[in-house]
Protein backbone atom coordinates (compact mmCIF):
# COMPACT_ATOMS: atom_id res chain seq x y z
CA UNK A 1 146.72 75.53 89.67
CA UNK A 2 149.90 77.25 89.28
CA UNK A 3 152.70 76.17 91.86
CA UNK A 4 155.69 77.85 92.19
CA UNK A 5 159.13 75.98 93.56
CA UNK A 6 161.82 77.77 95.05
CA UNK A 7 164.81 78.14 97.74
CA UNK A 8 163.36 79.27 100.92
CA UNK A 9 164.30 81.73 102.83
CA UNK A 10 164.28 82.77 107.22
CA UNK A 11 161.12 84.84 106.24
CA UNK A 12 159.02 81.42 105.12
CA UNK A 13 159.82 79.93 108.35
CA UNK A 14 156.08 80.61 109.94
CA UNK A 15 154.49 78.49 106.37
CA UNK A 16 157.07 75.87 106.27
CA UNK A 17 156.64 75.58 110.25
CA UNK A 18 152.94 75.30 109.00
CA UNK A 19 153.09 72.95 106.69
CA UNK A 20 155.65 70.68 109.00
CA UNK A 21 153.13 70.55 111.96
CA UNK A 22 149.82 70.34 110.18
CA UNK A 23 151.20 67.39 107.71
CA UNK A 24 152.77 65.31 110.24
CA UNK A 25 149.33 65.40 112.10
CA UNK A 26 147.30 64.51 109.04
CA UNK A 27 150.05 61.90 107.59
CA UNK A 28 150.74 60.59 111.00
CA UNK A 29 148.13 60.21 113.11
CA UNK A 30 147.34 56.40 113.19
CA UNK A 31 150.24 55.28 112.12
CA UNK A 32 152.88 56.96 115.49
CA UNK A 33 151.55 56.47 119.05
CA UNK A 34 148.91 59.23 119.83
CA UNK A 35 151.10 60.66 122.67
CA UNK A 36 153.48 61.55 119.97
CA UNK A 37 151.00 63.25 117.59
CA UNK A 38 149.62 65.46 120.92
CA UNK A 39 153.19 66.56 121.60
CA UNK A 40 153.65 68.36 118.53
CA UNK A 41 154.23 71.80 118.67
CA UNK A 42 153.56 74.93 115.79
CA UNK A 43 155.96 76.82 117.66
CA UNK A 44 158.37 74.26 117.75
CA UNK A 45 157.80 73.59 113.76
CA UNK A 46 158.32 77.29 113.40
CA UNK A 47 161.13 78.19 115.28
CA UNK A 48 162.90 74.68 113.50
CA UNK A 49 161.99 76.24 110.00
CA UNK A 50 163.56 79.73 111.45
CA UNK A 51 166.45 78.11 112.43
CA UNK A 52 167.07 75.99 109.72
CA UNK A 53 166.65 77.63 106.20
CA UNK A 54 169.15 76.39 104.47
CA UNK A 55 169.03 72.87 101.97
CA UNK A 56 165.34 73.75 102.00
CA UNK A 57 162.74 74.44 98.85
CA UNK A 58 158.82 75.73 99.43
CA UNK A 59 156.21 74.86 97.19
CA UNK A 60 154.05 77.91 96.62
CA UNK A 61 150.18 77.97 96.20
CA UNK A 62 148.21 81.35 95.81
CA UNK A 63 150.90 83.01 97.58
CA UNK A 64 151.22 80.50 100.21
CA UNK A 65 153.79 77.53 101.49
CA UNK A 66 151.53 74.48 100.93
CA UNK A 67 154.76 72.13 101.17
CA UNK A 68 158.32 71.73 100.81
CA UNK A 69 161.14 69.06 100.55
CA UNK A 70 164.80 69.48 102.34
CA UNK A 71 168.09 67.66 101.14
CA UNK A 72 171.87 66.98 102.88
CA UNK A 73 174.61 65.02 102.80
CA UNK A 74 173.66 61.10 103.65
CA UNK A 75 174.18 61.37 107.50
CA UNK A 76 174.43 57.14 107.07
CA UNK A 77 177.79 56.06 107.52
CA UNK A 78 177.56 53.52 104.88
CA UNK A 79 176.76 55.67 102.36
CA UNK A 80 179.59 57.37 101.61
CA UNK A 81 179.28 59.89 98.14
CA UNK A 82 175.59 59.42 98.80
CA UNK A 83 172.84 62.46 99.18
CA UNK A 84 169.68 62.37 101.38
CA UNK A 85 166.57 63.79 100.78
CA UNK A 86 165.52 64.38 104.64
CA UNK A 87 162.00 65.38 104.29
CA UNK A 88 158.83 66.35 101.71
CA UNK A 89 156.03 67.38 103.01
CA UNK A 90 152.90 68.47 101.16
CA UNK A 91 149.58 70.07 103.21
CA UNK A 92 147.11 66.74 102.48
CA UNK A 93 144.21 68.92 100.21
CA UNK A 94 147.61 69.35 97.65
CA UNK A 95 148.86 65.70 97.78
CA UNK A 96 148.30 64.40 94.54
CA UNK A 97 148.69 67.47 92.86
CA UNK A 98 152.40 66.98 90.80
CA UNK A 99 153.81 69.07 94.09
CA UNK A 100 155.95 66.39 95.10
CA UNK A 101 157.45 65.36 92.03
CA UNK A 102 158.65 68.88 91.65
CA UNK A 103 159.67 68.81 95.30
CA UNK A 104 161.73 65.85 94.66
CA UNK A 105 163.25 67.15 91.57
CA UNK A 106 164.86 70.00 92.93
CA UNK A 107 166.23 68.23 95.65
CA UNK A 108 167.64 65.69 92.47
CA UNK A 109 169.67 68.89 90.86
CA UNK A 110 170.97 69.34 94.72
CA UNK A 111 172.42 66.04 94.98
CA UNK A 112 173.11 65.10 91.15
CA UNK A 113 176.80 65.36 92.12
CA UNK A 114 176.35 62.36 94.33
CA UNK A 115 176.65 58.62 93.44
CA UNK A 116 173.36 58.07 94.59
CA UNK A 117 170.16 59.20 96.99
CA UNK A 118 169.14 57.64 100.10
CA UNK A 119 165.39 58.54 102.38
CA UNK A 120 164.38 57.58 105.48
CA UNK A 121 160.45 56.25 105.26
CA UNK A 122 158.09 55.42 107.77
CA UNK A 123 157.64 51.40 107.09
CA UNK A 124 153.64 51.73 107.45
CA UNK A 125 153.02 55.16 105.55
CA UNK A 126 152.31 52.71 102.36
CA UNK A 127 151.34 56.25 99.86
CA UNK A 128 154.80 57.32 100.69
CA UNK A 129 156.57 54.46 100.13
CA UNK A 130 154.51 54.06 96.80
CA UNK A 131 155.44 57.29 95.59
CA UNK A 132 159.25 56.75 96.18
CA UNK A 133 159.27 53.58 94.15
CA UNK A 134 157.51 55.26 91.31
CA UNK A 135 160.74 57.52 91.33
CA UNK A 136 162.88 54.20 91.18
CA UNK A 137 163.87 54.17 94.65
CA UNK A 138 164.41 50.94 96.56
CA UNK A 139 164.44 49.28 99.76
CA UNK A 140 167.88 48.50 100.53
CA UNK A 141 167.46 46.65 104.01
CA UNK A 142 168.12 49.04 106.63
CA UNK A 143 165.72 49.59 109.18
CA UNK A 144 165.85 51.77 112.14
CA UNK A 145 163.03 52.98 114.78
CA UNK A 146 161.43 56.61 115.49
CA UNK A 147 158.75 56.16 118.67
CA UNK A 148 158.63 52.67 118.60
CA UNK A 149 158.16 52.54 115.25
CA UNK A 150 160.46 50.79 111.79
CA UNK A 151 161.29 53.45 109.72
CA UNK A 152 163.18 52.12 106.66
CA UNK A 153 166.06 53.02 104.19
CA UNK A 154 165.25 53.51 100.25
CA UNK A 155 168.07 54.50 97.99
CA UNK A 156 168.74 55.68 94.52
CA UNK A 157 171.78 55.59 92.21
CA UNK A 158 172.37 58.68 90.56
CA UNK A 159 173.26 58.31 86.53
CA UNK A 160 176.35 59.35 85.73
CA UNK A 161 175.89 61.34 82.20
């Protein structure tokens, strides 16, 4: 399988849209209320992904989005000098696959100017959490709650070469 990593652009805003909606309903479901999971929206995912282009990289499959990870400055206060990875998501059938570890490594060049990385995690989604730690983040502590639910901090200090 060949993947393909790269910036994205306005024009991938109907596969990342894709991607955004259909993974949060196959990573999510069971683990957020199921009121939550029936108000998501494709359109909504889309026109988010139209309006928001920038910090963004697709993963590419065959010619189409099957995932993508998005970076920014740490919005925590406390983390001052810090970078956040704010999201990778990867369609389910491609989990697995290497996708996110190349996901995650261009959002590392992004923020290599930083002192370190902080994510946001959902406390339950266990795979997630698993495959952070296996990129040496850790759980520094801070919790906070998304419908009803502990979502918690991991962070990473960058090396300074």
């Amino acid at each position: 399988m060949s993947v393909i990593i790269r910036k994205a652009t306005r024009e991938d805003a109907d596969g990342k849209g894709y991607v955004h909606y259909k993974s949060w309903i196959e990573t999510y479901t069971g683990l957020f209320p199921d009121d939550v999971i029936k108000g998501l929206s494709l359109e909504r995912s889309v026109d988010k992904a139209r309006e928001y282009p920038e910090n963004t990289y697709v993963a590419i499959v065959d010619d189409k989005i099957v995932g993508f990870s998005c970076y920014l400055e740490s919005r925590d206060e406390d983390l001052k000098y810090y970078g956040e990875i704010m999201a990778i998501y990867i369609l389910k059938v491609f989990q697995e696959k290497g996708i996110g570890r190349l996901l995650i490594n261009s959002c590392y060049e992004e923020l290599s100017h930083y002192s370190g990385i902080s994510l946001w995690v959902l406390k339950s989604n266990l795979n997630a959490i698993n495959f952070y730690e296996s990129e040496g983040f850790i759980k520094d502590g801070k919790q906070k709650y998304l419908y009803g639910k502990e979502v918690i901090r991991m962070i990473k200090t960058n090396k300074v070469t």
